[in-house]
N, C-alpha and C. Protein backbone atom coordinates (compact mmCIF):
# COMPACT_ATOMS: atom_id res chain seq x y z
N UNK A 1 0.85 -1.18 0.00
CA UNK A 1 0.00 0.00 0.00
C UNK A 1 0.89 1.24 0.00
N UNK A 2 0.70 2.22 -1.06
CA UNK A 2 1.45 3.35 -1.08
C UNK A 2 0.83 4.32 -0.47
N UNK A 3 1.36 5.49 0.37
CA UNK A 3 1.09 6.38 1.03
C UNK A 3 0.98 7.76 0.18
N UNK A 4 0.38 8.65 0.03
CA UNK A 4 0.35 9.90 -0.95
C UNK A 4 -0.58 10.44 -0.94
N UNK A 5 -0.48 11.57 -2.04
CA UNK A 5 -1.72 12.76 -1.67
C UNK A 5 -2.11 12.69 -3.57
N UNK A 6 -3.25 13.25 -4.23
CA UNK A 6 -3.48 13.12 -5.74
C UNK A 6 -2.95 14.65 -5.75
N UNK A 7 -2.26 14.69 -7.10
CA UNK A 7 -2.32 16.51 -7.42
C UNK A 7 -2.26 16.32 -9.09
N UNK A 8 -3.02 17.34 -9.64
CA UNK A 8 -3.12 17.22 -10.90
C UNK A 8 -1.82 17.55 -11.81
N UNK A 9 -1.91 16.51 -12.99
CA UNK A 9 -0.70 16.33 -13.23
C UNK A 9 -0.80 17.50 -14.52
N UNK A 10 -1.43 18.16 -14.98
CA UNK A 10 -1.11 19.67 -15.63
C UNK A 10 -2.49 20.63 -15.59
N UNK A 11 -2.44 21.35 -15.66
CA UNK A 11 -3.15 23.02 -15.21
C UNK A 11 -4.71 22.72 -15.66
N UNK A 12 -4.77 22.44 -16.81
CA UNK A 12 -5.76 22.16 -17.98
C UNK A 12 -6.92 20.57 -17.82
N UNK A 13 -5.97 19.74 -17.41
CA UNK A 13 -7.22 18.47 -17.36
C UNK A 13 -7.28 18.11 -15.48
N UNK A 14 -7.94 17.04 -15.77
CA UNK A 14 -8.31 16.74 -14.44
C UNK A 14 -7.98 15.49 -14.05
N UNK A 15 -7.00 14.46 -14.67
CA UNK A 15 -6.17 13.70 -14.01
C UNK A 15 -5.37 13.91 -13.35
N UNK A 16 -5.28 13.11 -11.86
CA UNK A 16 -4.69 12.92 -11.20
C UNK A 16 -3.24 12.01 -10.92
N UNK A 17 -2.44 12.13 -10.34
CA UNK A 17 -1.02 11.51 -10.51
C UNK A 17 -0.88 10.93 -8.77
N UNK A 18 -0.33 10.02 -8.39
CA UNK A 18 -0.31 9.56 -6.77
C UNK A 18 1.36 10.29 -6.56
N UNK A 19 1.54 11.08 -6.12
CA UNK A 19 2.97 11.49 -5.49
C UNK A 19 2.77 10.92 -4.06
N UNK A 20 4.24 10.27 -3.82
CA UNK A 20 4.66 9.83 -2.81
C UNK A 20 4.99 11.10 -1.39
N UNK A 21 4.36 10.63 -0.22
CA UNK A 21 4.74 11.48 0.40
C UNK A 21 5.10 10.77 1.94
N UNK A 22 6.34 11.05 2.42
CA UNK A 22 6.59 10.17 3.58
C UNK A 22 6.97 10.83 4.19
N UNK A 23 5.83 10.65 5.81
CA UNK A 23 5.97 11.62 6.85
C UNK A 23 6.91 11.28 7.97
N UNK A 24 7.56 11.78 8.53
CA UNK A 24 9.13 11.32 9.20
C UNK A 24 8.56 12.45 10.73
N UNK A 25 8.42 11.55 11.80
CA UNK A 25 8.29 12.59 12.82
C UNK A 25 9.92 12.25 14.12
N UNK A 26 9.63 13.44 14.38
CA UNK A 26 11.39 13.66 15.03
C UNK A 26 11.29 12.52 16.14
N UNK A 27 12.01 12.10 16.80
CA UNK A 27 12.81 10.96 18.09
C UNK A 27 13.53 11.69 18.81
N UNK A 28 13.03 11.77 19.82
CA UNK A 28 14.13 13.03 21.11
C UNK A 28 13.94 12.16 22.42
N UNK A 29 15.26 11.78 22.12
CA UNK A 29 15.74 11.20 23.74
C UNK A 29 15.73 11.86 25.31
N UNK A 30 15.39 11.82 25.95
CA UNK A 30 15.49 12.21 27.18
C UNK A 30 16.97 11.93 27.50
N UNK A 31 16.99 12.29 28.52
CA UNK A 31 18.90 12.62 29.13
C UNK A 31 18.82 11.07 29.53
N UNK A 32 18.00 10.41 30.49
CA UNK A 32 18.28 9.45 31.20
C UNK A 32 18.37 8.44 30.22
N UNK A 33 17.35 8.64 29.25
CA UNK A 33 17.46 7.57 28.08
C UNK A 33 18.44 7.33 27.32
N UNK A 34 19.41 8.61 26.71
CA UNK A 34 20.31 9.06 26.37
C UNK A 34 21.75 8.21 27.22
N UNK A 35 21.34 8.54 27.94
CA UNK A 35 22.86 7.89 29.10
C UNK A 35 23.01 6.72 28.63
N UNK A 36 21.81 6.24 28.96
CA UNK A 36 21.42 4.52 28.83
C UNK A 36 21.84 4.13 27.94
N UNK A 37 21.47 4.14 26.50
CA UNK A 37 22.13 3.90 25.30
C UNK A 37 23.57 4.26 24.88
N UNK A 38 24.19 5.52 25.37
CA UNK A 38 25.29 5.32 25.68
C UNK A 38 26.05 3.97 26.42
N UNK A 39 26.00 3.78 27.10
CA UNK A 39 26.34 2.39 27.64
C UNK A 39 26.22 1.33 27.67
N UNK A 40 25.33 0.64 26.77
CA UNK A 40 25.23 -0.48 25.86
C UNK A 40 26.33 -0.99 25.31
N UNK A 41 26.70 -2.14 24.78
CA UNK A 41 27.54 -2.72 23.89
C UNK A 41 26.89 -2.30 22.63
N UNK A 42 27.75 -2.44 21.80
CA UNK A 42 27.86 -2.14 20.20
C UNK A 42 26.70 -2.84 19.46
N UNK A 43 26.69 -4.01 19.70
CA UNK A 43 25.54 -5.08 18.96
C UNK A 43 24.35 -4.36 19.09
N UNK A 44 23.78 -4.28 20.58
CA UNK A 44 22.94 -3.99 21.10
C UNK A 44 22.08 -2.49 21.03
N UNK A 45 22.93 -1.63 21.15
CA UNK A 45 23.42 -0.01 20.40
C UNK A 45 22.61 0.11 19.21
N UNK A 46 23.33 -0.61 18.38
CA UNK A 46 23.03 -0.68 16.92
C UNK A 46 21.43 -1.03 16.65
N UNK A 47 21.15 -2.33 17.02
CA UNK A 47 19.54 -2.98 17.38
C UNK A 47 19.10 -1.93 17.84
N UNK A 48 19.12 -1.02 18.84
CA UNK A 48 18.11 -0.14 19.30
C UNK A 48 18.29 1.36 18.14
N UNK A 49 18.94 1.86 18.13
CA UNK A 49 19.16 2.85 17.13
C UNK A 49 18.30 2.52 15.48
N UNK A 50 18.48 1.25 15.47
CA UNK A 50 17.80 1.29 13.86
C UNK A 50 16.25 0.94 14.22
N UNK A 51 15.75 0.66 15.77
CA UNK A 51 14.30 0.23 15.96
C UNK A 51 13.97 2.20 16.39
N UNK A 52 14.55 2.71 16.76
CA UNK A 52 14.28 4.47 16.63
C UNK A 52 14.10 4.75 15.30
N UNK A 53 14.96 4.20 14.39
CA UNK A 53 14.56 4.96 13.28
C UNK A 53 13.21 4.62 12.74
N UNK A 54 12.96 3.34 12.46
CA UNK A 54 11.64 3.02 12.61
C UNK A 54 10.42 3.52 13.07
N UNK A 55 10.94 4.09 14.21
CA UNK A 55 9.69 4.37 15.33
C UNK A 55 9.82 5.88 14.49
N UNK A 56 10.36 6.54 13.69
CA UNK A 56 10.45 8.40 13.07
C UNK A 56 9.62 7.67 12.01
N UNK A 57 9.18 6.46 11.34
CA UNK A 57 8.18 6.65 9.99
C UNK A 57 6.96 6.60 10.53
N UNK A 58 6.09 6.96 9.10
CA UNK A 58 4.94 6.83 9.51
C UNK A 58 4.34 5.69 8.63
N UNK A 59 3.47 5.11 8.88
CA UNK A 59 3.73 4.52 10.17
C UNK A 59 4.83 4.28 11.08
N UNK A 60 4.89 4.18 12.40
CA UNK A 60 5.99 3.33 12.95
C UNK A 60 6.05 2.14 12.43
N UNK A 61 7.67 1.60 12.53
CA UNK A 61 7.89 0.35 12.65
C UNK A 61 8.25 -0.59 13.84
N UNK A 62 7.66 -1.49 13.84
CA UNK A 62 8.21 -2.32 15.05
C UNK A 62 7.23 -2.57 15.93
N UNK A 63 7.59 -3.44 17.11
CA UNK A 63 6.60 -4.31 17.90
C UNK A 63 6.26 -3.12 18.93
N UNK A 64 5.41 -2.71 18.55
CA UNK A 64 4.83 -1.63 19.64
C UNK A 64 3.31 -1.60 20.22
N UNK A 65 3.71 -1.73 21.20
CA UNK A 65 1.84 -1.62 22.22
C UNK A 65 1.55 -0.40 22.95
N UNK A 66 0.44 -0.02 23.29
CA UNK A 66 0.05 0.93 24.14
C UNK A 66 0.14 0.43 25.76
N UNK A 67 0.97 1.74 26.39
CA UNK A 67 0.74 1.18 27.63
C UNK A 67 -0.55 1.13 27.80
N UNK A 68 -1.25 0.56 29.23
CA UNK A 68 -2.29 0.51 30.11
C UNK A 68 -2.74 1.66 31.09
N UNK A 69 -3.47 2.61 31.54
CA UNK A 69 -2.90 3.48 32.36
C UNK A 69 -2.51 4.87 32.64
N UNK A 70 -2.26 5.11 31.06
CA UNK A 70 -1.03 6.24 30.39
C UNK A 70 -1.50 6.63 29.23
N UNK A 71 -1.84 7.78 29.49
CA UNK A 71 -2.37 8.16 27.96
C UNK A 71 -1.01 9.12 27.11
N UNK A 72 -1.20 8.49 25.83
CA UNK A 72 0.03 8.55 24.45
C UNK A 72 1.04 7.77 25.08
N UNK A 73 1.43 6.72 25.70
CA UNK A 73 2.23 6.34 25.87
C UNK A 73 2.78 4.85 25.32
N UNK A 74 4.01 4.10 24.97
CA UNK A 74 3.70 3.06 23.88
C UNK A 74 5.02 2.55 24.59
N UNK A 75 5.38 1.28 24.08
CA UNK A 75 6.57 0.75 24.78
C UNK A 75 6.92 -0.26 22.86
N UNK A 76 8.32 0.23 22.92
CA UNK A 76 8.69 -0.88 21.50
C UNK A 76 10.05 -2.00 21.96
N UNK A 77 9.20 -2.90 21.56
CA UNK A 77 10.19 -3.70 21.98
C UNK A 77 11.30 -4.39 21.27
N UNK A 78 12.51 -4.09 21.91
CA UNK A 78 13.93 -4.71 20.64
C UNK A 78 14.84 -6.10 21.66
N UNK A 79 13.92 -7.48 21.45
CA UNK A 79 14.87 -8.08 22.14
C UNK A 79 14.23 -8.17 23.28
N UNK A 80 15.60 -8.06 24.67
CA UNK A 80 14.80 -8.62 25.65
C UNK A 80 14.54 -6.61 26.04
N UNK A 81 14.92 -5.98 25.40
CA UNK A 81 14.84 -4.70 26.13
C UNK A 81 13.83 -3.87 25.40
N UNK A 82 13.35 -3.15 26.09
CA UNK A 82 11.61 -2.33 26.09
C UNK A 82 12.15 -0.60 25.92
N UNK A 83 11.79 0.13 24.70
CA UNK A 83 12.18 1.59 24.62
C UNK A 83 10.65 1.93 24.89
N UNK A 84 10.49 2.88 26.09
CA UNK A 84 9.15 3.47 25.97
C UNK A 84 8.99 5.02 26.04
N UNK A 85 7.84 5.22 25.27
CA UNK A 85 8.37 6.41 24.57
C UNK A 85 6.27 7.13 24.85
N UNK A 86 6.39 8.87 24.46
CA UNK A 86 4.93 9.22 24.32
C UNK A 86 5.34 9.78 22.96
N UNK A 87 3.68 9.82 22.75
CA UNK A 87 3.57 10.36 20.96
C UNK A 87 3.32 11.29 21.22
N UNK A 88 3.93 12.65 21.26
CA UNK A 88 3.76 14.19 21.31
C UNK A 88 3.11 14.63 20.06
N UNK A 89 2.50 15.59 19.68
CA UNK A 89 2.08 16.17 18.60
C UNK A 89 3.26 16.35 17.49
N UNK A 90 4.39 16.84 18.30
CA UNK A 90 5.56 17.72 17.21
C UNK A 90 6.06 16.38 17.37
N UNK A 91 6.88 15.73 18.22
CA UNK A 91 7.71 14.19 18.23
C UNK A 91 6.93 13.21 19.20
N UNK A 92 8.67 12.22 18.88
CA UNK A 92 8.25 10.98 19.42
C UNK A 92 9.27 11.42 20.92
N UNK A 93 9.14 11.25 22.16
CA UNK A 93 9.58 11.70 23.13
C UNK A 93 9.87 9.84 23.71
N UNK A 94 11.37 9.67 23.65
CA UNK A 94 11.42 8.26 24.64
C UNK A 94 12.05 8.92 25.66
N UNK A 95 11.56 8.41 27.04
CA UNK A 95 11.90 8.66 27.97
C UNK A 95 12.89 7.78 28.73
N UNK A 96 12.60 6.02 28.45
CA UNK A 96 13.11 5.32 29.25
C UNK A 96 13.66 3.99 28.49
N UNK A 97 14.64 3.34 28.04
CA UNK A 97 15.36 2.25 27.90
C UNK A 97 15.98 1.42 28.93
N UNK A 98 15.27 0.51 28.79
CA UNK A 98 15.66 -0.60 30.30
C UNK A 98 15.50 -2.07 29.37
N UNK A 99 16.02 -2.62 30.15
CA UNK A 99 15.51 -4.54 30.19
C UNK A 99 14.44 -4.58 30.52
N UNK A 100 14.05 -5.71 29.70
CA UNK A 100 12.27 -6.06 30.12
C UNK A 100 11.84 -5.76 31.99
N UNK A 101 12.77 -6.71 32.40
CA UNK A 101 12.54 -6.12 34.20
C UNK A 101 12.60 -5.38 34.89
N UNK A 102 13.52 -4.34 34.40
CA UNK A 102 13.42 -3.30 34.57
C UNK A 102 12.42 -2.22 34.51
N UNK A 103 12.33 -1.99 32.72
CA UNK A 103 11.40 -1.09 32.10
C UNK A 103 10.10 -0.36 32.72
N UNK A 104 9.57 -1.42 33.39
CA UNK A 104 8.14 -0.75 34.07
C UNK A 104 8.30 -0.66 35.25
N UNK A 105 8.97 -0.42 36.22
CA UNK A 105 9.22 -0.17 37.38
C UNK A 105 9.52 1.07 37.26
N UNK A 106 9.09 2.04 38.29
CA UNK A 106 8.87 3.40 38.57
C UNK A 106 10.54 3.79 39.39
N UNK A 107 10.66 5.11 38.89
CA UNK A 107 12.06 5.50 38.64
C UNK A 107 12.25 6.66 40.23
């Protein structure tokens, strides 16, 4: 399924043309989140960085649920470790990267 808007393809008739249009919303780490991923191993680093990029298309990509509880709030999961993040209007705001056992325990 392609994503796009119709715009007429010259001044005079009234066919339409599908231009591609792909909406990219920003990913802004929080400091604590930030740290966190700093200190990862390399493998692991990498796995989470390309499941962010994901999470900037639109649609997102990746295994993502709504928390319970929490309104705009979503948790994506890479592995055994949980990025949870809110859907802001302007971005995607992650706040917290932990291990699954970690992750939902209050900070």
């Amino acid at each position: 399924m392609t994503s796009g808007i119709l715009a007429p393809t010259a001044a005079k008739d009234c066919h339409f043309k599908l231009i591609d249009v792909q909406l990219i919303m920003e990913v802004v780490l929080e400091k604590k989140a930030a740290k966190y991923l700093e200190r990862l191993n390399e493998p692991m680093k990498s796995r989470i960085i390309t499941a962010l990029d994901g999470l900037a298309d639109e649609p997102p990509h990746g295994d993502i649920n709504k928390l319970q509880g929490q309104e705009a709030a979503y948790r994506l999961r890479v592995g055994s470790y949980r990025i949870l993040f809110k859907d802001k209007i302007s971005c995607i705001a992650v706040y917290k990267i932990a291990p699954r056992g970690q992750a939902y325990k209050e900070t």
